[in-house]
PDB file of N, CA and C in Angstrom:
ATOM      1  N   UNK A   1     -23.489  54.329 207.131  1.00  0.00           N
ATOM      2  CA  UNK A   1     -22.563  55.429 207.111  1.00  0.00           C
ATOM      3  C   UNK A   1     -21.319  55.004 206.316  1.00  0.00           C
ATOM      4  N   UNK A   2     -20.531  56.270 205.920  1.00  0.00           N
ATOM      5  CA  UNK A   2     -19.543  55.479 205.206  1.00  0.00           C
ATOM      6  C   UNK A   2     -18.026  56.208 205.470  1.00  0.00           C
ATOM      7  N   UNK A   3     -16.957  55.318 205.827  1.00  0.00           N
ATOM      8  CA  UNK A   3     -16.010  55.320 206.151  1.00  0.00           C
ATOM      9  C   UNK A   3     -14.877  55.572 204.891  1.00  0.00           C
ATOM     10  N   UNK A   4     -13.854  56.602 205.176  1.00  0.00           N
ATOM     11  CA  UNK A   4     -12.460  56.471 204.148  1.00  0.00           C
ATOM     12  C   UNK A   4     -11.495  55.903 204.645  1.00  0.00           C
ATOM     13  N   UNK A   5     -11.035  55.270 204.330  1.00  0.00           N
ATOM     14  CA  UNK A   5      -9.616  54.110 205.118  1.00  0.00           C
ATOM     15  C   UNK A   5      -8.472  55.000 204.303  1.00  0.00           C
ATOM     16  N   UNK A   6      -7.276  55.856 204.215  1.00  0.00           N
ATOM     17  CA  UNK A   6      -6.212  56.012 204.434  1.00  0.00           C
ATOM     18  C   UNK A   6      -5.433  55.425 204.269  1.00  0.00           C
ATOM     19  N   UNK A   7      -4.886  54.164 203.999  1.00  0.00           N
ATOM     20  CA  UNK A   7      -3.135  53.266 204.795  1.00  0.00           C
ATOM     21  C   UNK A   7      -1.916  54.025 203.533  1.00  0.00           C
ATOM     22  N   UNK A   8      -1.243  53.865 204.347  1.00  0.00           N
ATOM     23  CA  UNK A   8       0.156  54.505 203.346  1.00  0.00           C
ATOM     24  C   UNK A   8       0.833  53.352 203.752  1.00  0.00           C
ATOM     25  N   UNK A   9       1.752  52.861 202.704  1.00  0.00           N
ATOM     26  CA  UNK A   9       2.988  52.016 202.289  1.00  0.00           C
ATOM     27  C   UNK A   9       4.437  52.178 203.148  1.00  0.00           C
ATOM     28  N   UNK A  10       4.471  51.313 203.793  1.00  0.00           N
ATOM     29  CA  UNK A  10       6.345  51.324 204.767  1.00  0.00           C
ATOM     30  C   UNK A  10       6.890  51.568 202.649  1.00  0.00           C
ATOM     31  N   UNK A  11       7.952  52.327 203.393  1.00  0.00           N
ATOM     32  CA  UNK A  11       9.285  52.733 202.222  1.00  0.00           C
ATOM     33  C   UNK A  11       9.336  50.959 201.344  1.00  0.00           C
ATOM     34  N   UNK A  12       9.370  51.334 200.437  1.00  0.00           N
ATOM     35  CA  UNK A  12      10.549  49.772 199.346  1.00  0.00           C
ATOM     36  C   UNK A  12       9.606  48.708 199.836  1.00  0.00           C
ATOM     37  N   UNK A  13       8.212  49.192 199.992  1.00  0.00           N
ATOM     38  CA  UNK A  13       7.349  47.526 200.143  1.00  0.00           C
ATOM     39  C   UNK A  13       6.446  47.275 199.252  1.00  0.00           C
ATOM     40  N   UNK A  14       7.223  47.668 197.682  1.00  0.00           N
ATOM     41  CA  UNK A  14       6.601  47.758 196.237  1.00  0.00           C
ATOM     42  C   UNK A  14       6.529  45.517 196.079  1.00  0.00           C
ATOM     43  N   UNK A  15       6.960  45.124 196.688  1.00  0.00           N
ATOM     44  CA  UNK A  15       7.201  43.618 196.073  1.00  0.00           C
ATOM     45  C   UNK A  15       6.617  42.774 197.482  1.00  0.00           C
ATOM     46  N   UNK A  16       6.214  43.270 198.776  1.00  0.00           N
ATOM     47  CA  UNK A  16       5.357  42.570 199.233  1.00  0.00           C
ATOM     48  C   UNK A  16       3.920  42.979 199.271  1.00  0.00           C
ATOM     49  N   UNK A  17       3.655  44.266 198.446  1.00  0.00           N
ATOM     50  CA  UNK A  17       2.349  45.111 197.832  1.00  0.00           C
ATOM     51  C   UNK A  17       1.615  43.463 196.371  1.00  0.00           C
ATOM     52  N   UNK A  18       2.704  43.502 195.248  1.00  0.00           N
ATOM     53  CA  UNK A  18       2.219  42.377 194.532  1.00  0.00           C
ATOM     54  C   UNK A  18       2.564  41.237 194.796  1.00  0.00           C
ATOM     55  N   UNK A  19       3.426  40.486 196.079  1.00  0.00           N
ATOM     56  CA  UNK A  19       3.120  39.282 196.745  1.00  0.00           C
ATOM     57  C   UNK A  19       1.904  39.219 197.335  1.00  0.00           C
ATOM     58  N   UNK A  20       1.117  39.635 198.023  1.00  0.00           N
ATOM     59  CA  UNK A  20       0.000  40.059 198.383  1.00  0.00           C
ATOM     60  C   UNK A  20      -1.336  40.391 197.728  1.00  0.00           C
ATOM     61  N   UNK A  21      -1.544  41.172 196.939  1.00  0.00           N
ATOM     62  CA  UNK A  21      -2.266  41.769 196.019  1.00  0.00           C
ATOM     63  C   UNK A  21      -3.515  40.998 195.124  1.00  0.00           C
ATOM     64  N   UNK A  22      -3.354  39.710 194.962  1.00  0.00           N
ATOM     65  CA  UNK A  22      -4.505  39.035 194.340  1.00  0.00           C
ATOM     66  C   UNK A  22      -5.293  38.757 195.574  1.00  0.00           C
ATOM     67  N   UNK A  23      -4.437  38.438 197.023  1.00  0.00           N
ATOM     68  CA  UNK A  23      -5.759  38.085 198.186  1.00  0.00           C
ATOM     69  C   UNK A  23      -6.046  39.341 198.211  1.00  0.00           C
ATOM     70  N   UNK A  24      -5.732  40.551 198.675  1.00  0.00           N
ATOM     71  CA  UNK A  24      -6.192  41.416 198.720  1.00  0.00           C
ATOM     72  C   UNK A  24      -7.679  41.978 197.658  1.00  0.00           C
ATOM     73  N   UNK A  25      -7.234  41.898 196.607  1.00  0.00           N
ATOM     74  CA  UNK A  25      -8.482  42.021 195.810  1.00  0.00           C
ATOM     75  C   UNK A  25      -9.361  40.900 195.901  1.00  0.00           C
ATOM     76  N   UNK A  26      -9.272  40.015 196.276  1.00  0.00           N
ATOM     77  CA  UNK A  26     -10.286  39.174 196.078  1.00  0.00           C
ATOM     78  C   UNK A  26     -11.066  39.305 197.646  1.00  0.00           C
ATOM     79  N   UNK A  27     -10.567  39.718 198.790  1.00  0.00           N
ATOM     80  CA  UNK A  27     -10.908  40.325 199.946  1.00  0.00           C
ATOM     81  C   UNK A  27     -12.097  41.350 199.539  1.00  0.00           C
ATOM     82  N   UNK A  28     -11.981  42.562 198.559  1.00  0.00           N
ATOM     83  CA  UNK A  28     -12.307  43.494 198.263  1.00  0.00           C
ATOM     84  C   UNK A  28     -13.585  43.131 197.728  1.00  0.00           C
ATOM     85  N   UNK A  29     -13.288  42.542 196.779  1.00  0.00           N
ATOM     86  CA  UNK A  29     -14.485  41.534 195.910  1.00  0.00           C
ATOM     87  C   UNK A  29     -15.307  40.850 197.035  1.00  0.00           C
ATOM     88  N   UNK A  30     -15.355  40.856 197.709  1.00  0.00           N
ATOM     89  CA  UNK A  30     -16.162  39.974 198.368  1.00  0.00           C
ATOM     90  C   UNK A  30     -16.980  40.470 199.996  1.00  0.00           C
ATOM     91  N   UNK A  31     -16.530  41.977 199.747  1.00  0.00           N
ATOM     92  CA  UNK A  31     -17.410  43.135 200.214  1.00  0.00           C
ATOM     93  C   UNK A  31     -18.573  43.816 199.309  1.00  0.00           C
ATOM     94  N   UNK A  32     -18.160  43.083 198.331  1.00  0.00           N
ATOM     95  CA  UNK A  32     -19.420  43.496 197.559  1.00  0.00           C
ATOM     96  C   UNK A  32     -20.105  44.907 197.422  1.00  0.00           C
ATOM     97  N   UNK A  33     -21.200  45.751 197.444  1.00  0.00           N
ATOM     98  CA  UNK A  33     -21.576  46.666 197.618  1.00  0.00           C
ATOM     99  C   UNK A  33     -21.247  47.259 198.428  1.00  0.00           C
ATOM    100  N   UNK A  34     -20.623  46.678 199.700  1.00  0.00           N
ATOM    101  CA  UNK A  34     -20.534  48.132 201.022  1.00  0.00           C
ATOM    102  C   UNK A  34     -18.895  48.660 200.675  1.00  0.00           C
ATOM    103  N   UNK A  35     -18.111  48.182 199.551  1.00  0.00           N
ATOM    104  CA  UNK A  35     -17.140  48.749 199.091  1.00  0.00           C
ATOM    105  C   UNK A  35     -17.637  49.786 198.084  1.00  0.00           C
ATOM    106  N   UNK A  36     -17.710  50.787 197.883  1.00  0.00           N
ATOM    107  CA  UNK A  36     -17.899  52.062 196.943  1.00  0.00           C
ATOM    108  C   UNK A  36     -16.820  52.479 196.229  1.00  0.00           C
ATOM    109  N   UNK A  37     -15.651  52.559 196.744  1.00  0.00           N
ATOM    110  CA  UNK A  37     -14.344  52.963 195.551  1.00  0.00           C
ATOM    111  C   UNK A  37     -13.177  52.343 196.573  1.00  0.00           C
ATOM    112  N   UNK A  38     -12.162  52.095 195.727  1.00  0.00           N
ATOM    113  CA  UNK A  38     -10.694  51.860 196.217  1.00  0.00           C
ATOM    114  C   UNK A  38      -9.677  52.011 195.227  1.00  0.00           C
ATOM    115  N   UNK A  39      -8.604  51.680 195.742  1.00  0.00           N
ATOM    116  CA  UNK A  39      -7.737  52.171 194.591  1.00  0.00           C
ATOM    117  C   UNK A  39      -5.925  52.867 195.865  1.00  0.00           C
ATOM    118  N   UNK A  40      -5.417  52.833 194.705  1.00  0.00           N
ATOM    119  CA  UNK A  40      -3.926  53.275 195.358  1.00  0.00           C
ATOM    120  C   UNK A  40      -3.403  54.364 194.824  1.00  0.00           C
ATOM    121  N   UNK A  41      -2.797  54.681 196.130  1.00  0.00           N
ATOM    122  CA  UNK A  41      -1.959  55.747 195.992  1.00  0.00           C
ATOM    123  C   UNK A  41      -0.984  55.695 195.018  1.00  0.00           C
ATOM    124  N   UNK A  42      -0.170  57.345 194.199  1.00  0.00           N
ATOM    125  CA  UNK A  42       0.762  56.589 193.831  1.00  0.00           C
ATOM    126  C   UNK A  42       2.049  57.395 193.823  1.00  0.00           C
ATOM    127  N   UNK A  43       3.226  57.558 193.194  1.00  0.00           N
ATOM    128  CA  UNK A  43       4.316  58.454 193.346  1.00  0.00           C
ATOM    129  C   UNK A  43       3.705  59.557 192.434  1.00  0.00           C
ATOM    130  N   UNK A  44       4.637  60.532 192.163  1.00  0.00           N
ATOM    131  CA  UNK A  44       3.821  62.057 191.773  1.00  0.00           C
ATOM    132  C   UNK A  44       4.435  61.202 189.844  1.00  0.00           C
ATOM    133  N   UNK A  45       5.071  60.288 189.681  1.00  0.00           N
ATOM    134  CA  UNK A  45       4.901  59.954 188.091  1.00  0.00           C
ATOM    135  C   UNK A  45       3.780  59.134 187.858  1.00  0.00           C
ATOM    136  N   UNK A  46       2.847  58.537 188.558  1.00  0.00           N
ATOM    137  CA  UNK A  46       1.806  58.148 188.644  1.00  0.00           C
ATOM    138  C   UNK A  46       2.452  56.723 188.116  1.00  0.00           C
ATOM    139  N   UNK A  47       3.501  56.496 188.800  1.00  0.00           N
ATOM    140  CA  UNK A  47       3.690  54.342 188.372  1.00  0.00           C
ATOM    141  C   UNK A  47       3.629  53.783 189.873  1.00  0.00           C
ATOM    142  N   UNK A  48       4.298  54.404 190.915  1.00  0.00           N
ATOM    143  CA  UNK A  48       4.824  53.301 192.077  1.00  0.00           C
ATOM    144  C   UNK A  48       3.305  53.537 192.676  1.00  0.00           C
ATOM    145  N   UNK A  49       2.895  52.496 193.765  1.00  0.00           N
ATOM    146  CA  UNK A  49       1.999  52.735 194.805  1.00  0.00           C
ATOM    147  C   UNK A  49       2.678  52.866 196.069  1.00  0.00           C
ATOM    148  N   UNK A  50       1.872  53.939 196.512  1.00  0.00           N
ATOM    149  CA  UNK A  50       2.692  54.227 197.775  1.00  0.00           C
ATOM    150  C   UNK A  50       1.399  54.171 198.903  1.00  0.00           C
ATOM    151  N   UNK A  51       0.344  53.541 198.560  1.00  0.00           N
ATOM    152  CA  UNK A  51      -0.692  53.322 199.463  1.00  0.00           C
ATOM    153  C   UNK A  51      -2.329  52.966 199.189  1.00  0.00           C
ATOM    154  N   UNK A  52      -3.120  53.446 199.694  1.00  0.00           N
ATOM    155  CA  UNK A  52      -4.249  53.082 198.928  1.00  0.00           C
ATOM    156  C   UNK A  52      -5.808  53.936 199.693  1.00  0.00           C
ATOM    157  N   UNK A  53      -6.082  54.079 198.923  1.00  0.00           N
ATOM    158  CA  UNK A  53      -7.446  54.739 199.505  1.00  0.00           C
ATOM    159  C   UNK A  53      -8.985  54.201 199.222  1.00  0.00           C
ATOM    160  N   UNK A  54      -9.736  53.802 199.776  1.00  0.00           N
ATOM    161  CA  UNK A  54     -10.683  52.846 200.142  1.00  0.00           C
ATOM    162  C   UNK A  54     -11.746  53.952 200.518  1.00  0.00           C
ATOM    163  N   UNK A  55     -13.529  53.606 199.970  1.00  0.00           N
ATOM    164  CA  UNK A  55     -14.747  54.173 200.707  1.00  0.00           C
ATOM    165  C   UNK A  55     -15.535  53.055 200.667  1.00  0.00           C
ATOM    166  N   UNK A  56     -15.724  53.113 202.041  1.00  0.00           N
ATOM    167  CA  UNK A  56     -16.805  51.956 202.753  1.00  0.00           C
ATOM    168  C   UNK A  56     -17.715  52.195 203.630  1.00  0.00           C
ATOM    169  N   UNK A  57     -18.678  51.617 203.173  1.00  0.00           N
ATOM    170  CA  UNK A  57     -19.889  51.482 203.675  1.00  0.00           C
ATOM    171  C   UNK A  57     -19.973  50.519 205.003  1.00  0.00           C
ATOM    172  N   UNK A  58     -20.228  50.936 206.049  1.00  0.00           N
ATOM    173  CA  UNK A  58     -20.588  49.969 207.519  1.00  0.00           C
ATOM    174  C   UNK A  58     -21.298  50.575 208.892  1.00  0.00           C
ATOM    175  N   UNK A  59     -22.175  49.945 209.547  1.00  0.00           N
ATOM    176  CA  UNK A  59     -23.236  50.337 210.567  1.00  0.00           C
ATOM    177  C   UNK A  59     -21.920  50.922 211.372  1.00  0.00           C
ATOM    178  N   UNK A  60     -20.556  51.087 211.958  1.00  0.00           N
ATOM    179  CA  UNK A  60     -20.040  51.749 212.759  1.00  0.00           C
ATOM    180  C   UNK A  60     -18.451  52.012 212.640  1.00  0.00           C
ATOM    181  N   UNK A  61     -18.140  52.731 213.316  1.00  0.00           N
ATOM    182  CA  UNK A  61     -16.336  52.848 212.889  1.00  0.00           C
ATOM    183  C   UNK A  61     -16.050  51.657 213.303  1.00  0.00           C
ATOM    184  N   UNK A  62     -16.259  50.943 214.241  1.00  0.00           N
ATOM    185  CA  UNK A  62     -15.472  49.942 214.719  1.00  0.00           C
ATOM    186  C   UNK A  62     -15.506  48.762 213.624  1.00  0.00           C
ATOM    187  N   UNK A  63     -16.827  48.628 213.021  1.00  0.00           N
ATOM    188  CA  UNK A  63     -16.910  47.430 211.818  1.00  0.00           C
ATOM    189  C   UNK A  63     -16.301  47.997 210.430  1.00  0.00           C
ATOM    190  N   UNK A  64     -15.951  49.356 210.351  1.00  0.00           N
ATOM    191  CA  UNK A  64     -14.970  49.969 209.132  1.00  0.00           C
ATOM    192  C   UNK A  64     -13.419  49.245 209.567  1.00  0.00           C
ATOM    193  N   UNK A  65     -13.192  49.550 210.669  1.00  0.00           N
ATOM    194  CA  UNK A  65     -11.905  49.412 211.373  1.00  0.00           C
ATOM    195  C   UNK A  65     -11.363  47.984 211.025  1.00  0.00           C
ATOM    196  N   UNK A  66     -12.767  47.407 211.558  1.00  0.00           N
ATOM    197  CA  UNK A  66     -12.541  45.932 211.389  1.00  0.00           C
ATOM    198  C   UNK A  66     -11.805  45.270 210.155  1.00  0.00           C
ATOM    199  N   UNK A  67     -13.055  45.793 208.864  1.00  0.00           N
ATOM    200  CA  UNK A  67     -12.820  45.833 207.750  1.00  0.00           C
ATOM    201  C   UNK A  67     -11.306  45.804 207.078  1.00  0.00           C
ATOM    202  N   UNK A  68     -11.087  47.596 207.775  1.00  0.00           N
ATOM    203  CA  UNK A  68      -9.313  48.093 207.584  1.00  0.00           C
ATOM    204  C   UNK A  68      -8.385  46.639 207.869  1.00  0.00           C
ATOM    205  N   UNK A  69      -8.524  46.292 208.708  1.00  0.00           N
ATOM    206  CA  UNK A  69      -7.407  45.611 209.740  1.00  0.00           C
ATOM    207  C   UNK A  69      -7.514  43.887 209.240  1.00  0.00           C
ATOM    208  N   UNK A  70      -8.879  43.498 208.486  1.00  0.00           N
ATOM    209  CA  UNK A  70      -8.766  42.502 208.489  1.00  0.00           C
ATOM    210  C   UNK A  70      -8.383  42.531 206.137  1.00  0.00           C
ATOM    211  N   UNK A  71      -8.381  43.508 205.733  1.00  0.00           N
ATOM    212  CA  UNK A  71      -7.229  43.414 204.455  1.00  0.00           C
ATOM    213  C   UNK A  71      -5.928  42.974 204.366  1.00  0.00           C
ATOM    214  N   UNK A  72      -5.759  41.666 203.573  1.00  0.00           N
ATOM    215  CA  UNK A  72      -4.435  41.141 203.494  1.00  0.00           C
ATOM    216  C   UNK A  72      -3.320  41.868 203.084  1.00  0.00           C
ATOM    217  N   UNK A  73      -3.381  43.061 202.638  1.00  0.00           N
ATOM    218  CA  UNK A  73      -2.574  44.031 203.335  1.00  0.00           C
ATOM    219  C   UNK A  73      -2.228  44.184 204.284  1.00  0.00           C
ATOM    220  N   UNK A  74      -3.003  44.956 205.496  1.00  0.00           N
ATOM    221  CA  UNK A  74      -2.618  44.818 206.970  1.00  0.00           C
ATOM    222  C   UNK A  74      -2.446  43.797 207.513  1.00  0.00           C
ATOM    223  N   UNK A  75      -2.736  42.545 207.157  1.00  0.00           N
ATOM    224  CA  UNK A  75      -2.308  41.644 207.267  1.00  0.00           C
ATOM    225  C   UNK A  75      -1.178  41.222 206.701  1.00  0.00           C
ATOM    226  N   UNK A  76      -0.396  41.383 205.973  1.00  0.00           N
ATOM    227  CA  UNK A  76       1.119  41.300 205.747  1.00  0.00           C
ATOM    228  C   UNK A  76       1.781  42.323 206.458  1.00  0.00           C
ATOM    229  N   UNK A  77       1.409  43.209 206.913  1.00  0.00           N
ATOM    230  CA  UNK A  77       2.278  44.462 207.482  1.00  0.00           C
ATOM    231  C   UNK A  77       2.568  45.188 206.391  1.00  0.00           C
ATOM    232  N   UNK A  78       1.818  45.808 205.408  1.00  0.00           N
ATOM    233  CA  UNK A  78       2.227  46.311 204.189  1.00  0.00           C
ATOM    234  C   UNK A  78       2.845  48.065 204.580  1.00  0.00           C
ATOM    235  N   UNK A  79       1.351  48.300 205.712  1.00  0.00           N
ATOM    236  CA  UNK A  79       1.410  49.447 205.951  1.00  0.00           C
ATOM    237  C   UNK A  79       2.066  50.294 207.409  1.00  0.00           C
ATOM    238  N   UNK A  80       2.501  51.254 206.761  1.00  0.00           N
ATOM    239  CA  UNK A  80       3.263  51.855 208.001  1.00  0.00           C
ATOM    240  C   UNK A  80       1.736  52.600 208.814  1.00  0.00           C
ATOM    241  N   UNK A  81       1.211  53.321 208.154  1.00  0.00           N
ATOM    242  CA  UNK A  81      -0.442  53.998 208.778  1.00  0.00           C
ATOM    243  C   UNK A  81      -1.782  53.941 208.292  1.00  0.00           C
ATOM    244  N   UNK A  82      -2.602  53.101 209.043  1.00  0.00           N
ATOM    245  CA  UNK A  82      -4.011  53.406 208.075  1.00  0.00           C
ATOM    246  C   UNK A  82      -4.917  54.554 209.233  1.00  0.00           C
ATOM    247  N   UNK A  83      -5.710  54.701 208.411  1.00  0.00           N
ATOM    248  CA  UNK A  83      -6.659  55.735 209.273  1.00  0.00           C
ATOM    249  C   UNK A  83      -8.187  55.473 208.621  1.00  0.00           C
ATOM    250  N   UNK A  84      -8.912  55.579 209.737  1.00  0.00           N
ATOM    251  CA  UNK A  84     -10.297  55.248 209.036  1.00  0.00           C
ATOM    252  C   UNK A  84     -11.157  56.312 209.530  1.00  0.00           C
ATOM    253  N   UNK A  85     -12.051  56.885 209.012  1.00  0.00           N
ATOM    254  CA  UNK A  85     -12.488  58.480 209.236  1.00  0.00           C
ATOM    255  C   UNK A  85     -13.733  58.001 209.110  1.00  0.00           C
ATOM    256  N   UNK A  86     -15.339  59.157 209.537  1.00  0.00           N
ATOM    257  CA  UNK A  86     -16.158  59.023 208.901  1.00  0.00           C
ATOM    258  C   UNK A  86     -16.537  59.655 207.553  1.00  0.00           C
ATOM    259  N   UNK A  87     -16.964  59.617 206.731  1.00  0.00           N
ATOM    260  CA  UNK A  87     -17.054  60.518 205.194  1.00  0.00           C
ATOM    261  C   UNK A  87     -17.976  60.584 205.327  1.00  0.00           C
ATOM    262  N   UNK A  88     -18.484  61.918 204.090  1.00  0.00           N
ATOM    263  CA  UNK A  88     -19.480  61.973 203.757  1.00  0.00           C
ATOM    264  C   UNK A  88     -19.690  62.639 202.109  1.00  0.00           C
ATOM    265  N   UNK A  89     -19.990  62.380 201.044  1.00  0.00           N
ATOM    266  CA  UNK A  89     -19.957  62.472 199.600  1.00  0.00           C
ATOM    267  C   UNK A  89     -21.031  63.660 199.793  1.00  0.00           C
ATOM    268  N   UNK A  90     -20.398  64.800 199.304  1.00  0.00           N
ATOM    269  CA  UNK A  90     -21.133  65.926 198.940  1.00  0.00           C
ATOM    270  C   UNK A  90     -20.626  66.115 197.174  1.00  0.00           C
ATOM    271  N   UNK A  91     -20.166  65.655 196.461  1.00  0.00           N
ATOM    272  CA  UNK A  91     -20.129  65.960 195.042  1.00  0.00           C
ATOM    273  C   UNK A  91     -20.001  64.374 194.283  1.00  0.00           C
ATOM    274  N   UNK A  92     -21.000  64.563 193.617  1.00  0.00           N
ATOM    275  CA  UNK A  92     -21.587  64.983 192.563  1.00  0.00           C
ATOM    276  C   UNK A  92     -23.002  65.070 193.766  1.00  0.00           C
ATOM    277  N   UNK A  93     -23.774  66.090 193.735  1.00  0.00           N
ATOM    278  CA  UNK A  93     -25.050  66.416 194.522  1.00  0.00           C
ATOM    279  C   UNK A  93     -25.858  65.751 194.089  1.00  0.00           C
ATOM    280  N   UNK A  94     -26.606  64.861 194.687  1.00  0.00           N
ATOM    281  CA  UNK A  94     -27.933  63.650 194.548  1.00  0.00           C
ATOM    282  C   UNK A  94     -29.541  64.318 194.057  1.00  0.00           C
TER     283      UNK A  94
END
């Protein structure tokens, strides 16, 4: 099944986002296939990140959750809210 993770950015935490940011991707990288897309949020000029949005693949919410919580992101305290939902991809039709 596959999960959307949500987290939005605490205010002015543009510089512990790229203190952070190479573990983070390399976290990402190393989900390998059950990661499907990610990527960040951003301000409406499309430069600052103001969060990030994630689709993942995992047997239950609780191992999505897991997932969420164990990104060196949430692990710095980057984020003020994540949310992890179940999804489901209806476009582009299979």
């Amino acid at each position: 099944m596959h999960f959307v993770i949500i987290n939005t950015d605490k205010p002015d935490s543009t510089d512990l986002r790229m203190k952070t940011r190479e573990t983070h991707l390399e976290y990402l990288r190393a989900a390998g296939g059950a990661l499907t897309t990610a990527g960040p949020t951003l301000t409406d000029d499309g430069q600052t990140p103001t969060g990030s949005v994630l689709i993942y693949e995992a047997d239950s919410l609780d191992a999505a959750k897991a997932f969420a919580a164990g990104d060196p992101y949430a692990q710095a305290g980057l984020f003020s809210s994540s949310v992890v939902k179940p999804w489901r991809l209806t476009f582009p039709e299979s």
